[in-house]
C-alpha atoms as a PDB file:
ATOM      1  CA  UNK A   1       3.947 -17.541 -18.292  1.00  0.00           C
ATOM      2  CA  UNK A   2       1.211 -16.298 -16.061  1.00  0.00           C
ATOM      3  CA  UNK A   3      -2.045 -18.745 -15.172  1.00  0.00           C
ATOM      4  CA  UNK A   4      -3.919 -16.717 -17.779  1.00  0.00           C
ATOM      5  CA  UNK A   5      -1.214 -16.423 -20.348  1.00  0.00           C
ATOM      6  CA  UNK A   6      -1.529 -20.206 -20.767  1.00  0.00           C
ATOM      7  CA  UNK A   7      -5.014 -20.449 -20.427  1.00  0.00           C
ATOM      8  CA  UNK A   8      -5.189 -17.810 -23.828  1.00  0.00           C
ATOM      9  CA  UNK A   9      -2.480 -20.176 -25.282  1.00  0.00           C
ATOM     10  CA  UNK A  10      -4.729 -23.251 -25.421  1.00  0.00           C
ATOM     11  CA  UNK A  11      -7.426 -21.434 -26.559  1.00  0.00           C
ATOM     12  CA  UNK A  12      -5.484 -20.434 -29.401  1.00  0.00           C
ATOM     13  CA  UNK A  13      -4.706 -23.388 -29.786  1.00  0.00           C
ATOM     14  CA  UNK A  14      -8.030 -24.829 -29.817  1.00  0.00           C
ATOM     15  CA  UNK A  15      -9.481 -22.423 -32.584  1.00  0.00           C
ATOM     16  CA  UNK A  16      -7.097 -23.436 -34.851  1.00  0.00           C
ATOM     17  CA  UNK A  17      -9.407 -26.429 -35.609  1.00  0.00           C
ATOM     18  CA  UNK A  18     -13.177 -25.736 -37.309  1.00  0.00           C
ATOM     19  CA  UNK A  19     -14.895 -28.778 -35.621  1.00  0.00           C
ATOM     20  CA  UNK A  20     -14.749 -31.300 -32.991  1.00  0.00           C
ATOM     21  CA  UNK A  21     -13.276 -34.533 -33.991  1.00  0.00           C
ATOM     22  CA  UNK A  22     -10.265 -32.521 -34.630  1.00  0.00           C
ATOM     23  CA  UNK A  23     -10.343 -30.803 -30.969  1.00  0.00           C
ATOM     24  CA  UNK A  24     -10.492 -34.490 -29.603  1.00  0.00           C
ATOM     25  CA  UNK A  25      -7.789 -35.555 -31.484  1.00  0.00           C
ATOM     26  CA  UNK A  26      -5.708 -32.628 -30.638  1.00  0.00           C
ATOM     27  CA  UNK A  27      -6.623 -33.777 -27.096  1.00  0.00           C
ATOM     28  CA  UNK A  28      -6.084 -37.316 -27.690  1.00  0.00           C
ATOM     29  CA  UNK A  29      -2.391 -35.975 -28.707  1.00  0.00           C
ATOM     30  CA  UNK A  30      -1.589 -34.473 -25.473  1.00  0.00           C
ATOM     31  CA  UNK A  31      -2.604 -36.957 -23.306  1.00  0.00           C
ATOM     32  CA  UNK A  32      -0.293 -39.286 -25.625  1.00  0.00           C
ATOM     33  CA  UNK A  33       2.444 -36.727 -25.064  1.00  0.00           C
ATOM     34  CA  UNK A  34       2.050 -36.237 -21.307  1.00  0.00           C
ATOM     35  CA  UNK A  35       4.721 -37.651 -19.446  1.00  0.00           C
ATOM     36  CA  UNK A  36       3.351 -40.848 -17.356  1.00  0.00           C
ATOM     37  CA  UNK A  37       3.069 -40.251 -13.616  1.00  0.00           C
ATOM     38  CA  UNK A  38       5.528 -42.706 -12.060  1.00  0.00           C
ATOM     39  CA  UNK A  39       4.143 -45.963 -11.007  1.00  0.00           C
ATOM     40  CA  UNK A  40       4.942 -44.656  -7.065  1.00  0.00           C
ATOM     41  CA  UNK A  41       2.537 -42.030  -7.684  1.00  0.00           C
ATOM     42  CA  UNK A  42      -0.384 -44.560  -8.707  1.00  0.00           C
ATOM     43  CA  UNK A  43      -1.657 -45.164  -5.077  1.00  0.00           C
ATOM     44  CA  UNK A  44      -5.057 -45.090  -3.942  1.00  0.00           C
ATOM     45  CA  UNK A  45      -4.535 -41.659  -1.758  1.00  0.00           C
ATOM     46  CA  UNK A  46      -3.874 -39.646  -5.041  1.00  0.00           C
ATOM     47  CA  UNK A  47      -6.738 -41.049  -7.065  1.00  0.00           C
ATOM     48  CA  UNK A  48      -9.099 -38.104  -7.647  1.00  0.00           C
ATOM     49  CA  UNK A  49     -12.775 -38.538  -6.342  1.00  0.00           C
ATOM     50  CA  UNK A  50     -15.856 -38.181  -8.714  1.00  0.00           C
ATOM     51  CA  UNK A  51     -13.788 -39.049 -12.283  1.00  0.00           C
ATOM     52  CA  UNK A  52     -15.139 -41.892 -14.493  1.00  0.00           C
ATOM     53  CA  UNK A  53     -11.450 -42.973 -15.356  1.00  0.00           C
ATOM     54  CA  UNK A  54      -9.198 -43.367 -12.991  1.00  0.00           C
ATOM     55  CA  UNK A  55      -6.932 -40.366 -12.611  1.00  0.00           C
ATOM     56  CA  UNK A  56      -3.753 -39.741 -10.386  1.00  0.00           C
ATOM     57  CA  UNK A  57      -2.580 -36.375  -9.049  1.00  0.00           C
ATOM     58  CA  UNK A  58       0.676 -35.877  -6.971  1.00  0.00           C
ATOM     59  CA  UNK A  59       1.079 -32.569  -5.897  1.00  0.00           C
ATOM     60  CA  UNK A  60       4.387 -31.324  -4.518  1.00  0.00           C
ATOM     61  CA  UNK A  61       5.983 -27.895  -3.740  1.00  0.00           C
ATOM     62  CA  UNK A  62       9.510 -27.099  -5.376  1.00  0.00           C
ATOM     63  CA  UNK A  63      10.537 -24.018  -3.923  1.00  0.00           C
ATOM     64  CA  UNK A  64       7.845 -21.570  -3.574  1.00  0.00           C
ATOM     65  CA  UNK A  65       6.313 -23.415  -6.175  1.00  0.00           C
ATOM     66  CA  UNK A  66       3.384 -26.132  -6.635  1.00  0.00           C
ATOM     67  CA  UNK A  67       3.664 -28.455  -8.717  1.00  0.00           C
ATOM     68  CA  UNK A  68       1.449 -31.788 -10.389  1.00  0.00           C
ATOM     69  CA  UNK A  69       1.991 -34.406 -11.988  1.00  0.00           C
ATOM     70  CA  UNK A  70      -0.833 -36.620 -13.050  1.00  0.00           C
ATOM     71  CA  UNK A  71      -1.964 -39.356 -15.096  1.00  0.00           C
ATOM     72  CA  UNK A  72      -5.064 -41.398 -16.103  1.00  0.00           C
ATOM     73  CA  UNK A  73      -6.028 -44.983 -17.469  1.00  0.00           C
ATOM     74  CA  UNK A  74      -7.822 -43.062 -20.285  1.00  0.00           C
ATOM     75  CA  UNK A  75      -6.219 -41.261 -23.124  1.00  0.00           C
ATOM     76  CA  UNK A  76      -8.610 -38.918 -23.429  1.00  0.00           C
ATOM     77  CA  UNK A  77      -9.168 -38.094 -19.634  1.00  0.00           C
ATOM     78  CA  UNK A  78      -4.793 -38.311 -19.671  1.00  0.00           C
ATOM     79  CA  UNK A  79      -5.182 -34.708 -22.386  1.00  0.00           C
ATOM     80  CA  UNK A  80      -7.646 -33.286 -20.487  1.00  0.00           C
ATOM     81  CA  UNK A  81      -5.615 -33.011 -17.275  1.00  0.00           C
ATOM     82  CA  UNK A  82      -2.563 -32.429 -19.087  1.00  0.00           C
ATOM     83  CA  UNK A  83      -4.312 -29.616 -19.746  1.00  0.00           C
ATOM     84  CA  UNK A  84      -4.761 -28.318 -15.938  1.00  0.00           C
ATOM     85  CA  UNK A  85      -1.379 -29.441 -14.746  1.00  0.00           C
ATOM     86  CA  UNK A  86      -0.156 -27.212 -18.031  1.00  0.00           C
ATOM     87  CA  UNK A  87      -2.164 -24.353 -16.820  1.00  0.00           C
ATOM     88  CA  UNK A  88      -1.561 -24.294 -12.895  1.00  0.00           C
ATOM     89  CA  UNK A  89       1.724 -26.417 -12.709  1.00  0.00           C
ATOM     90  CA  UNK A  90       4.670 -24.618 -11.245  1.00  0.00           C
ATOM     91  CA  UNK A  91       3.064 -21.430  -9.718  1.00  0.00           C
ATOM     92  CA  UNK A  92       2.739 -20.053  -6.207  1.00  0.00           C
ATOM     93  CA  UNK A  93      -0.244 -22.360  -4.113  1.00  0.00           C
ATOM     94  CA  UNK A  94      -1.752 -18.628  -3.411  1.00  0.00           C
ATOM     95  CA  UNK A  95      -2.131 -18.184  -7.390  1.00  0.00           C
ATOM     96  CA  UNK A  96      -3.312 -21.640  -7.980  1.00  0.00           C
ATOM     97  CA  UNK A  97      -6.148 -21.559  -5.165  1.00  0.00           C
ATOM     98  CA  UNK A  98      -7.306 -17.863  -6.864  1.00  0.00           C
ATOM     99  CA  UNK A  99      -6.923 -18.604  -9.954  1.00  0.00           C
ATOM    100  CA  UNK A 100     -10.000 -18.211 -12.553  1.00  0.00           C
ATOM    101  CA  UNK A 101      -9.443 -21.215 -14.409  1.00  0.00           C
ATOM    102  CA  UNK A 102     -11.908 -19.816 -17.584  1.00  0.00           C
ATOM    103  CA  UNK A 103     -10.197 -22.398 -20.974  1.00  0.00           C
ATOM    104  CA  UNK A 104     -12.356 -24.932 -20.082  1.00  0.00           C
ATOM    105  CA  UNK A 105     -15.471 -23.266 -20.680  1.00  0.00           C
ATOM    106  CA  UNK A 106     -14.233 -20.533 -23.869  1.00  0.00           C
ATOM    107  CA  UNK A 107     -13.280 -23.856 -25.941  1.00  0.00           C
ATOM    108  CA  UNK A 108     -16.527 -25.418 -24.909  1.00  0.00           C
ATOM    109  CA  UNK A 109     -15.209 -28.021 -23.316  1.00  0.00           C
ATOM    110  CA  UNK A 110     -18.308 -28.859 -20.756  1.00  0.00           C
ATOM    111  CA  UNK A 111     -20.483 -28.644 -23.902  1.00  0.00           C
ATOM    112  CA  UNK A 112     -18.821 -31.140 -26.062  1.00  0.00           C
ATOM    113  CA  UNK A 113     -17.822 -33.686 -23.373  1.00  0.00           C
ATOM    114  CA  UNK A 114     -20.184 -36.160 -21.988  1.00  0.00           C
ATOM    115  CA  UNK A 115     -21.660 -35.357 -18.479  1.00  0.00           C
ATOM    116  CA  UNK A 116     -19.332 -38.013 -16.770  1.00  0.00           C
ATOM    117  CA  UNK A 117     -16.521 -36.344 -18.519  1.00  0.00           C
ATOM    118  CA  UNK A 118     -17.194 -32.784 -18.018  1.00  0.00           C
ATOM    119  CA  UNK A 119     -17.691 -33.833 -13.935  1.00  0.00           C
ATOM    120  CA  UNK A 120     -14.577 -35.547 -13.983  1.00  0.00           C
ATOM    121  CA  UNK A 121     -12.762 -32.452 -15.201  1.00  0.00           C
ATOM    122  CA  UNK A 122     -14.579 -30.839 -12.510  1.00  0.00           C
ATOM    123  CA  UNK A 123     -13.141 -32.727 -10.133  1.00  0.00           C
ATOM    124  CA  UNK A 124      -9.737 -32.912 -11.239  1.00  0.00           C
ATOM    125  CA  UNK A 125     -10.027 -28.315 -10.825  1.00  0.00           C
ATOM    126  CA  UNK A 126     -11.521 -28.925  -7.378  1.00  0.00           C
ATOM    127  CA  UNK A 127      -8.759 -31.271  -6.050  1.00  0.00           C
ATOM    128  CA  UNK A 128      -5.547 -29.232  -7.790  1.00  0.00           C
ATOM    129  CA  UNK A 129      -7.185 -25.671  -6.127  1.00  0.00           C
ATOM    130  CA  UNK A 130      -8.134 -27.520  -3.089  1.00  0.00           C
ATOM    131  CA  UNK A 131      -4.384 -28.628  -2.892  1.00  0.00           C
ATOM    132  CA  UNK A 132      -3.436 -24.756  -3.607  1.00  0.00           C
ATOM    133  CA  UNK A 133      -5.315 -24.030  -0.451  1.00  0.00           C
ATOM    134  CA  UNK A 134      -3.565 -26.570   1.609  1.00  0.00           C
ATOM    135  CA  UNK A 135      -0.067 -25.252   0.868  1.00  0.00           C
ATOM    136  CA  UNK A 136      -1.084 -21.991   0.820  1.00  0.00           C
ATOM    137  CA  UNK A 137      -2.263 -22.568   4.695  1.00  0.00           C
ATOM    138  CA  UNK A 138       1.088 -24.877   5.352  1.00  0.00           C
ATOM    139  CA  UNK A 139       3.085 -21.655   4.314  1.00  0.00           C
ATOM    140  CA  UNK A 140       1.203 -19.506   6.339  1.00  0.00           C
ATOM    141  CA  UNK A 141       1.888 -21.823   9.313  1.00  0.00           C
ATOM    142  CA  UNK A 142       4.933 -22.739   8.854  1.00  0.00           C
END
């Protein structure tokens, strides 16, 4: 699936529920279903800046690929970026650093989350496209 075909997947996803507590707990559900990020992964050089939890993000290529992995100390903050690594994870670093990432914003997520929250989700985008530019430009080099 293409970056946006996802992205109109979880949307989809998210209208099938008429009010909030029940788009939390649908959140709450897939940060209990994300795989944990392996305790290697935990180090202070993947912890992502600006996030009220803390949250992990290993990035890797596989292939021509990039992929993430991440995890987080808070359930909720553990759906939310399942939620990014479902929508960018395993797609071309070019791709992920272009990409429009527009869910967040057409489920109201930055509406219904508390400030902290919504920044930390901020964040999270900024550091998984920022590490879409840097393997972009290690391709390019290489």
């Amino acid at each position: 699936m293409t970056i946006n075909e996802t992205q109109d997947e979880l949307i989809s996803d998210f209208e099938l529920f008429d009010d909030w507590e029940s788009k939390y707990e649908f959140i709450i559900d897939l940060g209990k279903q994300f795989p944990p990020l392996e305790e290697q992964y935990k180090t202070e050089d993947n912890i992502i800046k600006g996030c009220q939890s803390r949250v992990w993000l290993n990035a890797y290529m596989d292939g021509d690929l990039l992929k993430f992995e991440a995890d987080s100390d808070a359930i909720i903050v553990r759906g939310l970026v399942s939620m990014l690594v479902k929508v960018l994870s395993g797609h071309t670093p070019e791709e992920i650093a272009k990409a429009d990432v527009y869910f967040m914003e057409k489920v109201g997520l930055h509406q219904h989350l508390a400030q902290t929250r919504s920044n930390g989700l901020a964040a999270m985008l900024k550091q998984m496209k920022a590490y879409g530019f840097a393997f972009q430009a290690k391709s390019i080099n290489a």
